[in-house]
Every structure is written in C-alpha cells, then in structure tokens.
PDB file of N, CA and C in Angstrom:
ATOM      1  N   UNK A   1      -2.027  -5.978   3.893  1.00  0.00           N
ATOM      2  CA  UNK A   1      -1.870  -6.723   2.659  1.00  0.00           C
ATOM      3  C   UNK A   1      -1.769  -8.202   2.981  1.00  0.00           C
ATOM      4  N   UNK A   2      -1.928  -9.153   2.193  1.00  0.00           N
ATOM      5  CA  UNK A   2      -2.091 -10.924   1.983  1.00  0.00           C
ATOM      6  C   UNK A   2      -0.848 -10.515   1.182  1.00  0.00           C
ATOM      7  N   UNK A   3       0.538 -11.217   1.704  1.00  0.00           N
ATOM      8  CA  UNK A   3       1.775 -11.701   1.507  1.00  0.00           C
ATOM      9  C   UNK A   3       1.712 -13.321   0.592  1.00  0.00           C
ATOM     10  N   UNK A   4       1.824 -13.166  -0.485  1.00  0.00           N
ATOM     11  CA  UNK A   4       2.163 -15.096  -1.166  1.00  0.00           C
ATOM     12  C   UNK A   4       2.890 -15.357   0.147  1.00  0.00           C
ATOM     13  N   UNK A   5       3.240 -16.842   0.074  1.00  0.00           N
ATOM     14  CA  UNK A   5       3.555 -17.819   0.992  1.00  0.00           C
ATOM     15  C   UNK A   5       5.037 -17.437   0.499  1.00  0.00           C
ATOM     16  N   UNK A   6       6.088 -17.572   1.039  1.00  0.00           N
ATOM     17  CA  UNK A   6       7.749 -17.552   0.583  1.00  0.00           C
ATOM     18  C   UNK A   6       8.345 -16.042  -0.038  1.00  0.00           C
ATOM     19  N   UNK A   7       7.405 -15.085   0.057  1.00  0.00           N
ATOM     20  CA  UNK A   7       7.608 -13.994  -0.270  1.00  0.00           C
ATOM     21  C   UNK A   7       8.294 -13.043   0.175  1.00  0.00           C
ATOM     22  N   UNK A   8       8.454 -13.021   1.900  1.00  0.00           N
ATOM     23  CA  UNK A   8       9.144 -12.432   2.677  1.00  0.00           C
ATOM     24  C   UNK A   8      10.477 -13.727   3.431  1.00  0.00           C
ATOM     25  N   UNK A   9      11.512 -13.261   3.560  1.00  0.00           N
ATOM     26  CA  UNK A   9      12.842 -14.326   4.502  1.00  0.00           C
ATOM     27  C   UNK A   9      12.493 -14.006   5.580  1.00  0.00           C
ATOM     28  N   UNK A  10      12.766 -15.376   6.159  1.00  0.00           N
ATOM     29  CA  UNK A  10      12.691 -15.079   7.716  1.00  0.00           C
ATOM     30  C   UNK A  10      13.605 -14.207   8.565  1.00  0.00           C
ATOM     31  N   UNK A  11      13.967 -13.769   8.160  1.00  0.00           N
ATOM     32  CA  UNK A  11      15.205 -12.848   8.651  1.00  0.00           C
ATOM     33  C   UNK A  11      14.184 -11.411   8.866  1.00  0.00           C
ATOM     34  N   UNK A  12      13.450 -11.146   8.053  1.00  0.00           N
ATOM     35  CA  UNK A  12      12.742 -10.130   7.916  1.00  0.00           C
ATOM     36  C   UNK A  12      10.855 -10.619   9.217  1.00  0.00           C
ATOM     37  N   UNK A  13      10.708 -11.704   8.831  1.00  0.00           N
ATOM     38  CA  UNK A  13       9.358 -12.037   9.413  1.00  0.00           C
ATOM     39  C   UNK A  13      10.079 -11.788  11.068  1.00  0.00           C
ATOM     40  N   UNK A  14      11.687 -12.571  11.600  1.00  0.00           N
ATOM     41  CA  UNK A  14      11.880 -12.250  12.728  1.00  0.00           C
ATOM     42  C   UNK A  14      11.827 -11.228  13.454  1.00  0.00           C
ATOM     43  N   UNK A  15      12.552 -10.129  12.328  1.00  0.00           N
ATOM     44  CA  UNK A  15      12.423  -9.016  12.528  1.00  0.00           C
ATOM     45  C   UNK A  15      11.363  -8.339  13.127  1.00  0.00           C
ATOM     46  N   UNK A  16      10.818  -8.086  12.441  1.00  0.00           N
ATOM     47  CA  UNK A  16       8.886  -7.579  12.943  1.00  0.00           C
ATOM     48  C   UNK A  16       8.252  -7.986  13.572  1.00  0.00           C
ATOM     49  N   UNK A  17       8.763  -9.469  13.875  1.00  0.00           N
ATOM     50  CA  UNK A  17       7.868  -9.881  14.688  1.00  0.00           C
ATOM     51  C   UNK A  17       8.399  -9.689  16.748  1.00  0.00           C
ATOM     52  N   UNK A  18       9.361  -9.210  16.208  1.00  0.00           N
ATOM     53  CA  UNK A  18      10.317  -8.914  17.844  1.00  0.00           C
ATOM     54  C   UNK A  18      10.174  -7.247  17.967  1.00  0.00           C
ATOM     55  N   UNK A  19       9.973  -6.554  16.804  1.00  0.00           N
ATOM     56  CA  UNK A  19       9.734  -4.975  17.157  1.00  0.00           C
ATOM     57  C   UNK A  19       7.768  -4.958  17.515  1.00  0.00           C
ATOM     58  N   UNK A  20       7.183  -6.185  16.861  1.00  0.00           N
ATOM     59  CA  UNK A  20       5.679  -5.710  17.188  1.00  0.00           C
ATOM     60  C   UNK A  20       5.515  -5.922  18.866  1.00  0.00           C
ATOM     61  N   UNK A  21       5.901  -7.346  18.895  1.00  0.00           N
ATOM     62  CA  UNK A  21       5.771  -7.483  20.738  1.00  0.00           C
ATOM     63  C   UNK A  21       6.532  -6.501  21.164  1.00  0.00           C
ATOM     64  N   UNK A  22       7.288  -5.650  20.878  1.00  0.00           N
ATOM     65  CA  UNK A  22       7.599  -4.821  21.880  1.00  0.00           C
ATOM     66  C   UNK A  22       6.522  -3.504  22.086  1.00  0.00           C
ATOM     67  N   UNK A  23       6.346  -3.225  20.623  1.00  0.00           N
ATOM     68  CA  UNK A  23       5.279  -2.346  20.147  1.00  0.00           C
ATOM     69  C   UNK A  23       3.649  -2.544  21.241  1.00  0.00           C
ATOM     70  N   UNK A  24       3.674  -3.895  21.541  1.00  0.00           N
ATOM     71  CA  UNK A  24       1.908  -3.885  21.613  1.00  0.00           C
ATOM     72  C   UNK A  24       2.308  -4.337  23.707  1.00  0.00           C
ATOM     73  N   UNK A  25       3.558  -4.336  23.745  1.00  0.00           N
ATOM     74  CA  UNK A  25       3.743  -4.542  25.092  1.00  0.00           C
ATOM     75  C   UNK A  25       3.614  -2.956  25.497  1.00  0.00           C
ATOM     76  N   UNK A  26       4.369  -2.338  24.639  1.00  0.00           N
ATOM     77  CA  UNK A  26       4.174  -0.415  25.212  1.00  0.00           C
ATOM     78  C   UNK A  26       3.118   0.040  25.351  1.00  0.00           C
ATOM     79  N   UNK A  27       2.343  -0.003  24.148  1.00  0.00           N
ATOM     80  CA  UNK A  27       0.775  -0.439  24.275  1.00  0.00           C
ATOM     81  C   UNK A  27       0.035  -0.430  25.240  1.00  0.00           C
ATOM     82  N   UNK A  28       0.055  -1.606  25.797  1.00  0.00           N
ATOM     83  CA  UNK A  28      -0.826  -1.935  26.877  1.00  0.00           C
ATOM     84  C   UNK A  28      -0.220  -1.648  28.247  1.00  0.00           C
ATOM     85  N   UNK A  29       1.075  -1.012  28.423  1.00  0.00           N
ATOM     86  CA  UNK A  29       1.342  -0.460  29.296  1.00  0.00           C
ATOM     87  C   UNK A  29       0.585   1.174  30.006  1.00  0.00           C
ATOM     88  N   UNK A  30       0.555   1.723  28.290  1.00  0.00           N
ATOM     89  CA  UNK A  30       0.278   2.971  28.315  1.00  0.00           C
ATOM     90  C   UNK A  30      -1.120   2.701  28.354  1.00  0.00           C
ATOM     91  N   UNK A  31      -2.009   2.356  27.735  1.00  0.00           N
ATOM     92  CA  UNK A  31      -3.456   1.713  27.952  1.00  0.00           C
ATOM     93  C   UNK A  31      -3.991   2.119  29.553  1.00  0.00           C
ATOM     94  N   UNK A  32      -3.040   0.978  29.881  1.00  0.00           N
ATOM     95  CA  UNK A  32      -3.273   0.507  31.385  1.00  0.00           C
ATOM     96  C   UNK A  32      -2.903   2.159  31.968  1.00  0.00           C
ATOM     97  N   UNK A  33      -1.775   3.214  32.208  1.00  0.00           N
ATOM     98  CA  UNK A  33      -1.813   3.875  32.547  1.00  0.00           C
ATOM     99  C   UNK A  33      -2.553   4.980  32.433  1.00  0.00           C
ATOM    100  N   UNK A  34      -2.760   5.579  31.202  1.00  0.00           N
ATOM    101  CA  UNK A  34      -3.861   6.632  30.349  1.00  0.00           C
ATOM    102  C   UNK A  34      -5.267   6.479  31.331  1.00  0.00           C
ATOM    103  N   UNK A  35      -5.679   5.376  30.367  1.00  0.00           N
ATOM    104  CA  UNK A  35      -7.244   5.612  29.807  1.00  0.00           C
ATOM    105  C   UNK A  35      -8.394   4.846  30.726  1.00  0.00           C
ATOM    106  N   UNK A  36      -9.070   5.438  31.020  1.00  0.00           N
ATOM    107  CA  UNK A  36      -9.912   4.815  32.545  1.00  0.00           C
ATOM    108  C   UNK A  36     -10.740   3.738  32.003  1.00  0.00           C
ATOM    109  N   UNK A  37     -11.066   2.864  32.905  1.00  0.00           N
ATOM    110  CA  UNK A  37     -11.713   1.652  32.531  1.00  0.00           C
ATOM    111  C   UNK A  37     -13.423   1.847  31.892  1.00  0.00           C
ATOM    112  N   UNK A  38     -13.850   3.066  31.806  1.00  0.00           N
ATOM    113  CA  UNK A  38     -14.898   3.127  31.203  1.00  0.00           C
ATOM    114  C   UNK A  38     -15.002   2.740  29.734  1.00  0.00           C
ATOM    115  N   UNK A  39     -13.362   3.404  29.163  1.00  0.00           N
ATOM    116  CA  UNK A  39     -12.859   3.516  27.884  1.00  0.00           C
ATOM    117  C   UNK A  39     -12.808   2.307  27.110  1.00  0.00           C
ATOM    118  N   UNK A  40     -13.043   1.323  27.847  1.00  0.00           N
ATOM    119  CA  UNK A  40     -12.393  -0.176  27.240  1.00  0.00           C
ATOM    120  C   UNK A  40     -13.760  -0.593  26.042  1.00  0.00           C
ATOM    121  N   UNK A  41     -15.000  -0.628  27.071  1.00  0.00           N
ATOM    122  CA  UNK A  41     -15.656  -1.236  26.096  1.00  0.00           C
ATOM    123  C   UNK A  41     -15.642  -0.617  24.620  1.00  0.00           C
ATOM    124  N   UNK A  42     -15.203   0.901  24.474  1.00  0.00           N
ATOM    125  CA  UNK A  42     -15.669   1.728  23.182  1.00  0.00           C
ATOM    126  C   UNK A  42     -14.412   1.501  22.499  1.00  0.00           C
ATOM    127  N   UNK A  43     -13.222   0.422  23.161  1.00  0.00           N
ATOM    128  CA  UNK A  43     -12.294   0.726  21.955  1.00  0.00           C
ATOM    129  C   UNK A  43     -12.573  -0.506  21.887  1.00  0.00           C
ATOM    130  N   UNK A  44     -13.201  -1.647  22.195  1.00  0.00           N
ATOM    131  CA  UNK A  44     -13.978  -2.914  21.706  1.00  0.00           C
ATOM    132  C   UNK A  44     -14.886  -2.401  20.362  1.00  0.00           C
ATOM    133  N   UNK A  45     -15.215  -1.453  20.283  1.00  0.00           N
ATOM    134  CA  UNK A  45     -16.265  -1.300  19.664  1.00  0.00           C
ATOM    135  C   UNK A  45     -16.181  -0.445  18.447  1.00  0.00           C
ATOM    136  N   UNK A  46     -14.783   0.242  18.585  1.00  0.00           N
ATOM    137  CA  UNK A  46     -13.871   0.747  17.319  1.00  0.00           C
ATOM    138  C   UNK A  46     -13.491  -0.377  16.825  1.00  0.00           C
ATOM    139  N   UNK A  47     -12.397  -1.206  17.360  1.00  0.00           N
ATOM    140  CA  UNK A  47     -11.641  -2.409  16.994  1.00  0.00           C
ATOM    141  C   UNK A  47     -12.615  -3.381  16.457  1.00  0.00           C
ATOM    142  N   UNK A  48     -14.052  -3.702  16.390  1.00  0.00           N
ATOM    143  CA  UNK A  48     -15.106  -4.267  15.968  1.00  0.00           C
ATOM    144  C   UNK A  48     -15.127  -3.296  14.465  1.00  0.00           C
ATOM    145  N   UNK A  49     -15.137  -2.291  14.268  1.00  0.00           N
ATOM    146  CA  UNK A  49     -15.792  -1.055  13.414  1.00  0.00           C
ATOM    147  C   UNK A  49     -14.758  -1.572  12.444  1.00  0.00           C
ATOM    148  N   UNK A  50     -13.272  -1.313  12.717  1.00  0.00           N
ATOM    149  CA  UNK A  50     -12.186  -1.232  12.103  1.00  0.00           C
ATOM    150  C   UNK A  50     -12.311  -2.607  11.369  1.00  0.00           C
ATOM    151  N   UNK A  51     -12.370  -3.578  12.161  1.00  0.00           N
ATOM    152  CA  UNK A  51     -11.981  -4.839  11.410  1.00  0.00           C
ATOM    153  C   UNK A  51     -13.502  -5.567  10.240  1.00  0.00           C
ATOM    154  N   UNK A  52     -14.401  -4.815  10.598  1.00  0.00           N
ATOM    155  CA  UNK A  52     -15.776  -4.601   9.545  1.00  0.00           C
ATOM    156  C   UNK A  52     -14.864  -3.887   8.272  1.00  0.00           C
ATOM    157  N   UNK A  53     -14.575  -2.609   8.600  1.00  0.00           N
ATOM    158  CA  UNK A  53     -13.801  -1.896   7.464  1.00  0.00           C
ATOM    159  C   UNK A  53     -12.951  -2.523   6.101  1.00  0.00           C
ATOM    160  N   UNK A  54     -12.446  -3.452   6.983  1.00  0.00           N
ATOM    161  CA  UNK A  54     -10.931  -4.102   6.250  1.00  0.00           C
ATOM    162  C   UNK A  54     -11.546  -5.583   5.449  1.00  0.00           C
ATOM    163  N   UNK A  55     -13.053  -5.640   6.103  1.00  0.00           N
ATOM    164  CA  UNK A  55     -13.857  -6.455   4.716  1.00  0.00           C
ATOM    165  C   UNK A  55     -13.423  -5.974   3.105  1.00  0.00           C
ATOM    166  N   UNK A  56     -13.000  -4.483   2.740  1.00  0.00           N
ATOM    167  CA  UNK A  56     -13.144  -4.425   1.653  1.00  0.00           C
ATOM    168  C   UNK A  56     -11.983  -4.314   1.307  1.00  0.00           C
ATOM    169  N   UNK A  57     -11.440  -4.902   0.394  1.00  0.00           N
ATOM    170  CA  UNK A  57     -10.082  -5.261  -0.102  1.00  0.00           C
ATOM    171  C   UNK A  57     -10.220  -4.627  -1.498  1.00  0.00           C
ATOM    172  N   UNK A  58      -8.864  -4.582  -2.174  1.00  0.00           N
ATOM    173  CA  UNK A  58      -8.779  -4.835  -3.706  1.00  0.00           C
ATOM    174  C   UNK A  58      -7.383  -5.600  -3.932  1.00  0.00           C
ATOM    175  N   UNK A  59      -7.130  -5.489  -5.609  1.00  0.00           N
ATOM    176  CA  UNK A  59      -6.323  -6.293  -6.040  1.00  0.00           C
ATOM    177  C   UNK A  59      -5.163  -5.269  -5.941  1.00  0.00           C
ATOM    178  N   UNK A  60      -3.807  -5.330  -5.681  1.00  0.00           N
ATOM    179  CA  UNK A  60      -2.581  -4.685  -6.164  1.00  0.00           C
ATOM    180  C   UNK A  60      -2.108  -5.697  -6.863  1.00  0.00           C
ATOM    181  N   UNK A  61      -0.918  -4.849  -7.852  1.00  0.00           N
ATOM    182  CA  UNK A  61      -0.148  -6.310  -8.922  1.00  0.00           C
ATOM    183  C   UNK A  61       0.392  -6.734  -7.965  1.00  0.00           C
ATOM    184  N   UNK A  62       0.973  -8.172  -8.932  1.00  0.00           N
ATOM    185  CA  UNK A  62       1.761  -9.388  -7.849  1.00  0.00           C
ATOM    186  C   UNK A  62       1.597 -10.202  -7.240  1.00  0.00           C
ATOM    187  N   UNK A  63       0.199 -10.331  -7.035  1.00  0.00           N
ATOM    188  CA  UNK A  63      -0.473 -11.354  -6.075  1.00  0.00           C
ATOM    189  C   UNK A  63      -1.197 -11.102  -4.791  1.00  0.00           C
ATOM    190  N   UNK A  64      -0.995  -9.682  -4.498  1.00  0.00           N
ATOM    191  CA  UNK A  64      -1.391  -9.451  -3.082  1.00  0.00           C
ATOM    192  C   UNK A  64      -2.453  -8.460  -2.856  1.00  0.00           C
ATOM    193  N   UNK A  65      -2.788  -8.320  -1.935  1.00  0.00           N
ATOM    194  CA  UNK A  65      -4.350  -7.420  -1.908  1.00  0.00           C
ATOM    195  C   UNK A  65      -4.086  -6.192  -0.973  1.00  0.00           C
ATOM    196  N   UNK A  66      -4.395  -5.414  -0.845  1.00  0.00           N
ATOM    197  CA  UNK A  66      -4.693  -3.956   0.080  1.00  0.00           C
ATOM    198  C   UNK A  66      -6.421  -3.637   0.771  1.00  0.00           C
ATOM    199  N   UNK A  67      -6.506  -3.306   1.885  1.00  0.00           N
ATOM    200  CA  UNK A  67      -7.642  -3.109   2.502  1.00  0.00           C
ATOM    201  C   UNK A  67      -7.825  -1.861   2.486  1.00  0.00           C
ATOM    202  N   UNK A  68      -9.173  -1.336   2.748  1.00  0.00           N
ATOM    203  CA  UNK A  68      -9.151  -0.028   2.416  1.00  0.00           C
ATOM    204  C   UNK A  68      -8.186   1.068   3.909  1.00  0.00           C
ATOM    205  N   UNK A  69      -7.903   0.389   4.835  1.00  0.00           N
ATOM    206  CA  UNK A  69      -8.434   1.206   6.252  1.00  0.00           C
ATOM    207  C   UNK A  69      -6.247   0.671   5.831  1.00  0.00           C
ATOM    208  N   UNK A  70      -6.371   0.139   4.999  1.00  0.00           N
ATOM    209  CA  UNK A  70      -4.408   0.108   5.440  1.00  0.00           C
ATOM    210  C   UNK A  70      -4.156  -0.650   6.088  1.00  0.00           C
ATOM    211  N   UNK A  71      -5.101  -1.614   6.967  1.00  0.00           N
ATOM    212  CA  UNK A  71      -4.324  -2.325   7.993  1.00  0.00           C
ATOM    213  C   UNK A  71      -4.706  -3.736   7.548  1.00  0.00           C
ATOM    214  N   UNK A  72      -4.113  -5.056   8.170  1.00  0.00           N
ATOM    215  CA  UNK A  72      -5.025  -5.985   8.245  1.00  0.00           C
ATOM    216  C   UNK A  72      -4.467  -6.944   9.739  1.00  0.00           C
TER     217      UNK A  72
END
C-alpha cells in the first residue's frame, strides 16, 4: 500500500523498520546457506516478474492504494 505522508508515528515506522533488517539479514543468511548459486539468477527473474505484477494497483478508501500481488 502508498501510506499519506504523516499517517503512520514514528514510533511505529521505527518499529518495522528494526524487525525488517533483522528479517532480510535472516534472509540472506539462509539464502547463502540453502540455495546453490545456480538459483540466483531465477530469483532475479521472479523478483523482476513480481515487481511487473505490482504495476497494477487500485484505489482503497482513505487515500491509499493496494497492489494486486499484496506487496509493494
């Protein structure tokens, strides 16, 4: 979703933003351990797919928008 500007407290933006780096540090830990280096280019190439996807938006009330794929 597109958040208005002043919509969320920083108390909350801190928040999430200290559980995601931890989130995308586990991530790429497990990445790195899992999945063999052949794997990389094709999740380039999902992560390309995905973010094509999230071209299509709509309106929710309130001001803010939703993508179809949920993410942005």
């Amino acid at each position: 979703m597109h958040i208005p500007d002043g919509l969320l407290d920083p108390v909350a933006c801190i928040g999430t933003a200290v559980v995601s780096v931890g989130a995308v540090g586990y991530a790429l830990r497990r990445v790195k351990q899992e999945l063999p280096e052949r794997a990389v280019p094709l999740m380039g190439v999902m992560a390309a797919s995905v973010f094509a996807a999230q071209m299509l938006n709509f309106p929710i009330p309130g001001g803010t928008s939703g993508h179809v794929l949920g993410g942005d």
